[in-house]
N, C-alpha and C. Protein backbone atom coordinates (compact mmCIF):
# COMPACT_ATOMS: atom_id res chain seq x y z
N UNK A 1 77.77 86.49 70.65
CA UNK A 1 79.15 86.78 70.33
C UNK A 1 80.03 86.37 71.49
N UNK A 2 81.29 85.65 71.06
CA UNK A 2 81.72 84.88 72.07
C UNK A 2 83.42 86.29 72.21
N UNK A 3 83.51 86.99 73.50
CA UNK A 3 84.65 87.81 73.39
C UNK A 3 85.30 87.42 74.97
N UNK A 4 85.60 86.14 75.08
CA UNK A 4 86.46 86.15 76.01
C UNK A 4 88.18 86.32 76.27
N UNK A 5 88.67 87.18 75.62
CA UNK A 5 90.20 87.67 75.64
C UNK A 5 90.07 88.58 74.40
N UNK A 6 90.45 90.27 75.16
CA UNK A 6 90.37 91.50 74.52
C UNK A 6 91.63 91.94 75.36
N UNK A 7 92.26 92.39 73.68
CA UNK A 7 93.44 92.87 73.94
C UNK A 7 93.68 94.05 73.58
N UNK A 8 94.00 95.46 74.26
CA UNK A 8 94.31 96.93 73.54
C UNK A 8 95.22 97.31 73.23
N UNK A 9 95.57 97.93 71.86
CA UNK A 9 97.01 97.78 71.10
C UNK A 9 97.41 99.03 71.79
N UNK A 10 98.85 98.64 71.92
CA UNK A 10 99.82 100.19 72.17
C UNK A 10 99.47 100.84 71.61
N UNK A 11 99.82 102.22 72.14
CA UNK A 11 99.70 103.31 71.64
C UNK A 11 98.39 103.72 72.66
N UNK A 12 97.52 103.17 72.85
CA UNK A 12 96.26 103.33 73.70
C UNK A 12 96.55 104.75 74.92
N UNK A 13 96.27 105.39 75.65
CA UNK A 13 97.18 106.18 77.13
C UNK A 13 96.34 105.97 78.06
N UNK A 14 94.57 105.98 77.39
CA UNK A 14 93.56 106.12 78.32
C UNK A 14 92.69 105.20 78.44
N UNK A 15 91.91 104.90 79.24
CA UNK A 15 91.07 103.70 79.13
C UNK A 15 89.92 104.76 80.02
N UNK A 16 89.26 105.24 79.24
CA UNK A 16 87.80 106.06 80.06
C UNK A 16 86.70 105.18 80.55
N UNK A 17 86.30 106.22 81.40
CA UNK A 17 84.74 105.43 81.96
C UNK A 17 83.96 104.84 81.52
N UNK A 18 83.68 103.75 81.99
CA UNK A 18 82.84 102.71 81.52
C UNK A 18 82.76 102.07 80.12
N UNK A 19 84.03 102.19 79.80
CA UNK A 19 84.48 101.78 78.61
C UNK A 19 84.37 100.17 77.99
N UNK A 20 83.79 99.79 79.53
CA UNK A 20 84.12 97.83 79.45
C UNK A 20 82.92 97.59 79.85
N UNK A 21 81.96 98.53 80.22
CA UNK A 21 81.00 98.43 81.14
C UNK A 21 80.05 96.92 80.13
N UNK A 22 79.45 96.21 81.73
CA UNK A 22 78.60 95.15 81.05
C UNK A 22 79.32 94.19 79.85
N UNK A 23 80.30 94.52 79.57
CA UNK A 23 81.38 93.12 78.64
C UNK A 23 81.23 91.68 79.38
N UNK A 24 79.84 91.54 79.47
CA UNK A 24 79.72 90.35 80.01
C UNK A 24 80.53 89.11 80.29
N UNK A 25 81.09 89.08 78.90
CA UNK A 25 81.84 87.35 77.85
C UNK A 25 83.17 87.84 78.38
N UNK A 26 84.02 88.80 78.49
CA UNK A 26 85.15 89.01 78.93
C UNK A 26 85.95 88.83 79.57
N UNK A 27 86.96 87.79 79.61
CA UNK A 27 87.26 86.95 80.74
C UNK A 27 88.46 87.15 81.13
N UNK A 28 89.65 87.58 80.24
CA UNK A 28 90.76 88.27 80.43
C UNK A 28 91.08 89.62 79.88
N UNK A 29 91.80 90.80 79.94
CA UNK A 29 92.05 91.72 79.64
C UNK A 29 93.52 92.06 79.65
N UNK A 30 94.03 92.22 78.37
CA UNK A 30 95.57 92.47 78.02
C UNK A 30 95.69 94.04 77.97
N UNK A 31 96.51 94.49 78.98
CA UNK A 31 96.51 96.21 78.37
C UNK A 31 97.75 96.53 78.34
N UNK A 32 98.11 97.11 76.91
CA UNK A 32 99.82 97.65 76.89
C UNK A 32 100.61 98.84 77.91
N UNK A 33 101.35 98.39 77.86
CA UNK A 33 102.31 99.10 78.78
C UNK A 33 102.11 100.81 78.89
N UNK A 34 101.30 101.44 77.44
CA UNK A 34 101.22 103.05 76.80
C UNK A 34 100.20 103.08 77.93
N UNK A 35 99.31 102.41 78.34
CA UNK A 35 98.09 102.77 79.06
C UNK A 35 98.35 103.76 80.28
N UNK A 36 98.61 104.59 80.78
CA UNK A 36 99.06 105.81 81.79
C UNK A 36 97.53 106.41 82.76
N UNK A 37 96.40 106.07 82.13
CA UNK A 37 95.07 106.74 83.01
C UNK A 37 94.20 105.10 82.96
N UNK A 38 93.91 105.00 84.41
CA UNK A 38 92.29 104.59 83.79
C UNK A 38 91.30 105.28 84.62
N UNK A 39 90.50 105.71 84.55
CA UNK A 39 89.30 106.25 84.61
C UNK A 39 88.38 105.98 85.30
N UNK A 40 87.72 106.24 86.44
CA UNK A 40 86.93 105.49 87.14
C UNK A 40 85.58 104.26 86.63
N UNK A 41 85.15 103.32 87.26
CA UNK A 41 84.33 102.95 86.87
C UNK A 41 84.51 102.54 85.30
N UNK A 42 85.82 101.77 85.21
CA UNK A 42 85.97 101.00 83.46
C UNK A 42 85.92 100.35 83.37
N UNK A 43 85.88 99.26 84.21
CA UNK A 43 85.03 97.66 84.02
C UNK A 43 84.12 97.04 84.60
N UNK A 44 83.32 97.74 85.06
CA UNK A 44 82.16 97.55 86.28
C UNK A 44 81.15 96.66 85.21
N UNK A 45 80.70 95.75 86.22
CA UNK A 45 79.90 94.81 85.87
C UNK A 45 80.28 94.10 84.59
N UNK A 46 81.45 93.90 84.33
CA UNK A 46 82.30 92.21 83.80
C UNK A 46 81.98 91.05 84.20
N UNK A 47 80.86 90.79 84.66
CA UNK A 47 80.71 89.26 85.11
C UNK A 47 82.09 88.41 85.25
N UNK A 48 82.31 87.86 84.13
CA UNK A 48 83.41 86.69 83.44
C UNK A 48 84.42 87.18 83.41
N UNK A 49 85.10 88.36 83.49
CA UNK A 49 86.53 89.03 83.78
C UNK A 49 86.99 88.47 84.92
N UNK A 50 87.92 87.37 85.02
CA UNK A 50 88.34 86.52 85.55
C UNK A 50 90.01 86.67 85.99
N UNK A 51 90.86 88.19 84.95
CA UNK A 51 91.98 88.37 85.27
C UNK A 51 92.92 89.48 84.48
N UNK A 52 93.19 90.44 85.02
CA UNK A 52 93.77 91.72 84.14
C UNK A 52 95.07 91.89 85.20
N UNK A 53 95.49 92.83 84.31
CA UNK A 53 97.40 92.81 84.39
C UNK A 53 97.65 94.44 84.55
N UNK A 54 97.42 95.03 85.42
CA UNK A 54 97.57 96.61 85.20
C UNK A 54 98.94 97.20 84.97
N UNK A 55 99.43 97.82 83.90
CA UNK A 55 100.48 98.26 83.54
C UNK A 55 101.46 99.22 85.40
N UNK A 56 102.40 98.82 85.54
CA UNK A 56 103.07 99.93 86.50
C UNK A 56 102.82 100.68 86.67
N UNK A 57 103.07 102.03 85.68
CA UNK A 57 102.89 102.74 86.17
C UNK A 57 101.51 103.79 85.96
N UNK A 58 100.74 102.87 86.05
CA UNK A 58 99.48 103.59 85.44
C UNK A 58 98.50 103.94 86.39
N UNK A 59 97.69 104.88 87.11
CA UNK A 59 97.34 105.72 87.26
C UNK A 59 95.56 105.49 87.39
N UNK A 60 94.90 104.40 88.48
CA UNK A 60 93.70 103.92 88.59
C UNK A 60 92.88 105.05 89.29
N UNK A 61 90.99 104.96 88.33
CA UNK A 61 89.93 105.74 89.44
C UNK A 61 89.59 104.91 90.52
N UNK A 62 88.22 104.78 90.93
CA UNK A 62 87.75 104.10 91.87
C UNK A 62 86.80 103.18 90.71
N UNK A 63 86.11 102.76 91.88
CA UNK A 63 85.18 101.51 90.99
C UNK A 63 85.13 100.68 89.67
N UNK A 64 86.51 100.41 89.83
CA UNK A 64 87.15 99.99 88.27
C UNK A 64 86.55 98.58 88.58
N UNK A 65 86.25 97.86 89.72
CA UNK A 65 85.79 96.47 89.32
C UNK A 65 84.56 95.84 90.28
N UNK A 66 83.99 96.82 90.26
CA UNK A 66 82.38 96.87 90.29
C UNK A 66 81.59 96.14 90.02
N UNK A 67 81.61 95.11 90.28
CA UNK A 67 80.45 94.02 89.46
C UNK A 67 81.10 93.15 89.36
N UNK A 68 82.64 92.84 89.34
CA UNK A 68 83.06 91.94 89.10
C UNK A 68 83.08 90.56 89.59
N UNK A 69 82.41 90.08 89.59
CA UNK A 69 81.92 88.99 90.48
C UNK A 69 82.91 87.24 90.49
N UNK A 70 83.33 87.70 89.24
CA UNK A 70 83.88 86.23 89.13
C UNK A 70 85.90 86.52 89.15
N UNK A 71 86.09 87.80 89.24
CA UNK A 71 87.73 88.09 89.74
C UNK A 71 88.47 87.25 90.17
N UNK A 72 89.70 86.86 89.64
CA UNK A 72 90.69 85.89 90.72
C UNK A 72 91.50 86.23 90.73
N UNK A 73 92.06 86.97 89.64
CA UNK A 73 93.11 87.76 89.88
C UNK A 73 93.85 89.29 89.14
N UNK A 74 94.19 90.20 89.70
CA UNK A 74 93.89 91.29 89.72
C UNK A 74 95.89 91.98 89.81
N UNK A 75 96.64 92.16 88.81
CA UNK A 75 97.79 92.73 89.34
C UNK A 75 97.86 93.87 88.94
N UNK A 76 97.96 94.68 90.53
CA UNK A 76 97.94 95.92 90.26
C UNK A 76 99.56 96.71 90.28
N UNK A 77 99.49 98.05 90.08
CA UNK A 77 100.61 98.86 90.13
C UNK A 77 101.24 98.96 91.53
N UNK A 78 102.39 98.52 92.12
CA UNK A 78 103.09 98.59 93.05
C UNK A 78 102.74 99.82 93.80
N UNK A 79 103.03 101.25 93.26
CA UNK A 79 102.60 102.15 93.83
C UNK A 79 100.99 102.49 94.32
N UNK A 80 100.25 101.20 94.13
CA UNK A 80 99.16 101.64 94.82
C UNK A 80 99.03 101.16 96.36
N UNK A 81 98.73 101.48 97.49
CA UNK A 81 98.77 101.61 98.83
C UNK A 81 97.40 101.17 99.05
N UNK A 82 96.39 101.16 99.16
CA UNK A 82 94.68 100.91 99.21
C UNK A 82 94.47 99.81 98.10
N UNK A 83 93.83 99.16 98.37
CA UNK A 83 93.30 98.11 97.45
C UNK A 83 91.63 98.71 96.92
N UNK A 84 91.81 98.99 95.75
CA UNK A 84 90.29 99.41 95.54
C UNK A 84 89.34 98.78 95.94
N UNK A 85 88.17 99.74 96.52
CA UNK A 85 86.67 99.06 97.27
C UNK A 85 86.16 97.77 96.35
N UNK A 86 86.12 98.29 95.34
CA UNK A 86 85.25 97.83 94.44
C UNK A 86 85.84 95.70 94.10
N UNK A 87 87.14 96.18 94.85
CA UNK A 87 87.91 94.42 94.05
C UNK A 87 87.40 93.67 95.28
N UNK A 88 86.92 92.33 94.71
CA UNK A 88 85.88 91.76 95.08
C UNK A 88 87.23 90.99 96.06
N UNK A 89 86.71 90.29 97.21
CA UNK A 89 87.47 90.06 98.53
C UNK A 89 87.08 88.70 98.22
């Protein structure tokens, strides 16, 4: 199954743990603006997740990109100060 661009419709608030986990094929990630939590550890080990868009004002755990090996780019919420461990350098 070929799922490289997954998109979550508004209305969404939460994106829980390990919700993406191992989405191997996944190469971009669209998340609507409703998204307000994510949850630690929600996309760990994405291989092919290659680029996500984090809503403003939304509200990250830790180890959200864990595995992510092939990352290039990553925009996060202004108000975050620390760059999560987990985003690959």
């Amino acid at each position: 199954m070929k799922t490289q661009a997954v998109s979550i419709p508004e209305g969404i608030e939460t994106i829980s743990t390990y919700s993406f986990n191992f989405c191997t094929k996944m190469e971009t990630l669209e998340l609507p603006q409703s998204v307000q939590v994510i949850k630690y550890s929600a996309f760990p080990n994405c291989y092919a997740l290659k680029s996500i868009r984090i809503p403003e004002h939304t509200t990250i755990g830790y180890g959200l990109f864990s595995g992510c090996t092939s990352l290039e780019e990553a925009v996060l919420p202004t108000h975050i100060r620390t760059l999560p461990a987990s985003l690959p350098r």
